[in-house]
C-alpha atoms as a PDB file:
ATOM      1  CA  UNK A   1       5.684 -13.158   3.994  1.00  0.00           C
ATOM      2  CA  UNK A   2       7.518  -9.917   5.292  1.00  0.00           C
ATOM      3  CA  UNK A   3       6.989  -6.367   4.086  1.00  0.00           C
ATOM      4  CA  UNK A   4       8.791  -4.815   1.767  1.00  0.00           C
ATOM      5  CA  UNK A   5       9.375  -0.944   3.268  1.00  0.00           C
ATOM      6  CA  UNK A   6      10.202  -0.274   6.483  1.00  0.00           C
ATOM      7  CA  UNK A   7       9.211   2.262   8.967  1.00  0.00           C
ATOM      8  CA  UNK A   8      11.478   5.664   8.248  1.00  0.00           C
ATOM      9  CA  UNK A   9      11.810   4.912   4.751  1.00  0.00           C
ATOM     10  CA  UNK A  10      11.655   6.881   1.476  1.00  0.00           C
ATOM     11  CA  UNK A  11       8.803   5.602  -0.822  1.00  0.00           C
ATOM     12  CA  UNK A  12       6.870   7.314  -3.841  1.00  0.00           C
ATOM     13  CA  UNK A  13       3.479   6.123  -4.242  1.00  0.00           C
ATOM     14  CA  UNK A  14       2.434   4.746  -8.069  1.00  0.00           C
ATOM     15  CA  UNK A  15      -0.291   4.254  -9.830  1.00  0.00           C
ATOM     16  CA  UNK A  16      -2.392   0.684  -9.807  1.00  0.00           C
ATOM     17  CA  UNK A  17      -4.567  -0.058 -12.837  1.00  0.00           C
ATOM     18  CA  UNK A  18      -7.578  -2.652 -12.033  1.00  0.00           C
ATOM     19  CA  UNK A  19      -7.741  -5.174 -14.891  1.00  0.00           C
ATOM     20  CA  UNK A  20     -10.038  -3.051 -16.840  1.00  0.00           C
ATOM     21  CA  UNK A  21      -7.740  -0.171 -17.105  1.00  0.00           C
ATOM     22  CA  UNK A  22      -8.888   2.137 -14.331  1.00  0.00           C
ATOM     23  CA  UNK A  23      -7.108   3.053 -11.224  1.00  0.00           C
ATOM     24  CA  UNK A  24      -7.204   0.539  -8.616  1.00  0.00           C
ATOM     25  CA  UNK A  25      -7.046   2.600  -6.047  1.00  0.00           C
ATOM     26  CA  UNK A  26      -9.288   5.923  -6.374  1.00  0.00           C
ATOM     27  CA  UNK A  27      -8.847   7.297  -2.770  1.00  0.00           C
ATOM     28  CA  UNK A  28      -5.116   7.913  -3.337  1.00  0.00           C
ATOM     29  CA  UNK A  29      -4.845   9.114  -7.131  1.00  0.00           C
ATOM     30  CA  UNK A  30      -4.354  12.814  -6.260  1.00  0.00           C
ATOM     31  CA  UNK A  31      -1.018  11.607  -4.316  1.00  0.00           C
ATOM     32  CA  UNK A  32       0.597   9.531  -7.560  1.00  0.00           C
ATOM     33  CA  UNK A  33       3.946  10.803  -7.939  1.00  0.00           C
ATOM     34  CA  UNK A  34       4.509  12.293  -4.573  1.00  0.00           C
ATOM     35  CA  UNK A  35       6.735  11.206  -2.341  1.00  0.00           C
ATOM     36  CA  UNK A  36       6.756  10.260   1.251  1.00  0.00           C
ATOM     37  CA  UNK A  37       8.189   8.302   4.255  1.00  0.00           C
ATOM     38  CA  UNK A  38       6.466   5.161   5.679  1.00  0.00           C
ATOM     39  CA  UNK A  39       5.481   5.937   9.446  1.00  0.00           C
ATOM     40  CA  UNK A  40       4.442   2.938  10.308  1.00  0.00           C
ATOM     41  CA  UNK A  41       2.344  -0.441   9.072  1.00  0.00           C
ATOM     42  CA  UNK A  42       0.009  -3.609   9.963  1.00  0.00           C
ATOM     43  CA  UNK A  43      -0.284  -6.596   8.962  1.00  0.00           C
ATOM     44  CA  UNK A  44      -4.044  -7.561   7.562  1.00  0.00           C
ATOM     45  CA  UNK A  45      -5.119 -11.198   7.121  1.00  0.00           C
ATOM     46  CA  UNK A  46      -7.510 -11.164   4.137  1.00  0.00           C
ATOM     47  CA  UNK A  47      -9.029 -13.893   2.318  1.00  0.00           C
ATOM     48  CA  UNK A  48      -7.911 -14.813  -1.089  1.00  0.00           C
ATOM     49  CA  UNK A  49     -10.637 -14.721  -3.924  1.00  0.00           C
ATOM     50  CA  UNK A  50     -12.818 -17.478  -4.188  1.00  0.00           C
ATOM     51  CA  UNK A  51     -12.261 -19.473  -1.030  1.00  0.00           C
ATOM     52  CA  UNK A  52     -14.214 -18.927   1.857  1.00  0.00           C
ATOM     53  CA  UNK A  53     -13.020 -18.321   5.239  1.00  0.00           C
ATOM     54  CA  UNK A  54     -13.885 -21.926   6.405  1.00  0.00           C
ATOM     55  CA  UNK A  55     -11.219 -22.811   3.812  1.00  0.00           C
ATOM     56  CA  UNK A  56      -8.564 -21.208   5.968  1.00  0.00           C
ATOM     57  CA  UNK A  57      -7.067 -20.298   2.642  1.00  0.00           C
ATOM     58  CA  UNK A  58      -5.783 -16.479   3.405  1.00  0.00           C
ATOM     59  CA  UNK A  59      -2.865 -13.981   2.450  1.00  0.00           C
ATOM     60  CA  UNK A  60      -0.843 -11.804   4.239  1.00  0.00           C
ATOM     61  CA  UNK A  61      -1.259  -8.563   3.357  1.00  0.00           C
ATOM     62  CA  UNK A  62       0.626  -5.041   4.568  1.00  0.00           C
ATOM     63  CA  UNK A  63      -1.032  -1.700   5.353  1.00  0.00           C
ATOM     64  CA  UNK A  64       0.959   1.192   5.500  1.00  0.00           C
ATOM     65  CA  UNK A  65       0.746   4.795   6.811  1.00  0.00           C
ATOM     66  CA  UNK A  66       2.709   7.604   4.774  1.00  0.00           C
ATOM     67  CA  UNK A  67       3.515  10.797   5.437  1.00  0.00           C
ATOM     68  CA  UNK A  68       3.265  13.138   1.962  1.00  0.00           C
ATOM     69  CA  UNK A  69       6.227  15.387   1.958  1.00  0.00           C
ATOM     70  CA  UNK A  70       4.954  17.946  -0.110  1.00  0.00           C
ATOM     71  CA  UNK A  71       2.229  18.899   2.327  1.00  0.00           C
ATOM     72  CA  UNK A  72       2.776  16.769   5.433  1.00  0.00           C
ATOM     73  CA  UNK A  73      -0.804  14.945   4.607  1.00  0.00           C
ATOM     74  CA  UNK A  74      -0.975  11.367   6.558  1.00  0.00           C
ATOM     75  CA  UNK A  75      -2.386   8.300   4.069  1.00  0.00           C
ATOM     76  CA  UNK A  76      -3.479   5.738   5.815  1.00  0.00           C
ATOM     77  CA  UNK A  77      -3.394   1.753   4.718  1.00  0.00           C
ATOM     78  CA  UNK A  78      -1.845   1.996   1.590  1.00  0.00           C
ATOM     79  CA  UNK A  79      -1.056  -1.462   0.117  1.00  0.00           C
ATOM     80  CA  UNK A  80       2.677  -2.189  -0.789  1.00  0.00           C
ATOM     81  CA  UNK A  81       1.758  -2.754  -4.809  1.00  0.00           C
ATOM     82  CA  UNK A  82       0.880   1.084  -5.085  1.00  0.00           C
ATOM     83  CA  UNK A  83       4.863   1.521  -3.252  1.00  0.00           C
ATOM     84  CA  UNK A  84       8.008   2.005  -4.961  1.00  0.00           C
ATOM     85  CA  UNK A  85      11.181   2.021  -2.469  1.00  0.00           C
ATOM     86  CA  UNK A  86      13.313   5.530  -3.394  1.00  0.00           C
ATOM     87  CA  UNK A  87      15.759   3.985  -1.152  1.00  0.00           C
ATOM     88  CA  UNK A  88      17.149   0.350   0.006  1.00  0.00           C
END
């Protein structure tokens, strides 16, 4: 699996809902909306629900770091489903 924004580019950041309705993601709900540019990401191995790590059974997952551009403020390992490109 690759990731889906690349370093330099335009994103605005959305909001997640858990499947009970509430934001999945808490620690960036102020910043829903805003806009920013992806300064760089990693790539995090994490297991998948319900296996255990002697399973080996894992997903690729991608972390990135955003710079707001309303206020310059630096979010750190956002996950790509709370992403939405502004440009290709």
């Amino acid at each position: 699996m690759t990731q889906k924004y690349r370093v330099g580019q335009k994103i605005k950041i959305i909001e997640v809902k858990s499947e009970y309705g509430h934001p999945k993601y808490p620690e960036i709900q102020d910043y829903v909306n805003e806009t920013g540019i992806i300064l760089d990401f990693i790539a995090s191995m994490q297991g998948i629900e319900g296996t255990t790590l002697e399973g080996k059974e894992y997903a690729q997952q991608y972390l990135y770091n955003i710079r707001i551009d309303r206020d310059g403020t630096i979010l750190e390992a956002v996950t790509e489903d709370a992403l939405a490109a502004l440009d290709e």
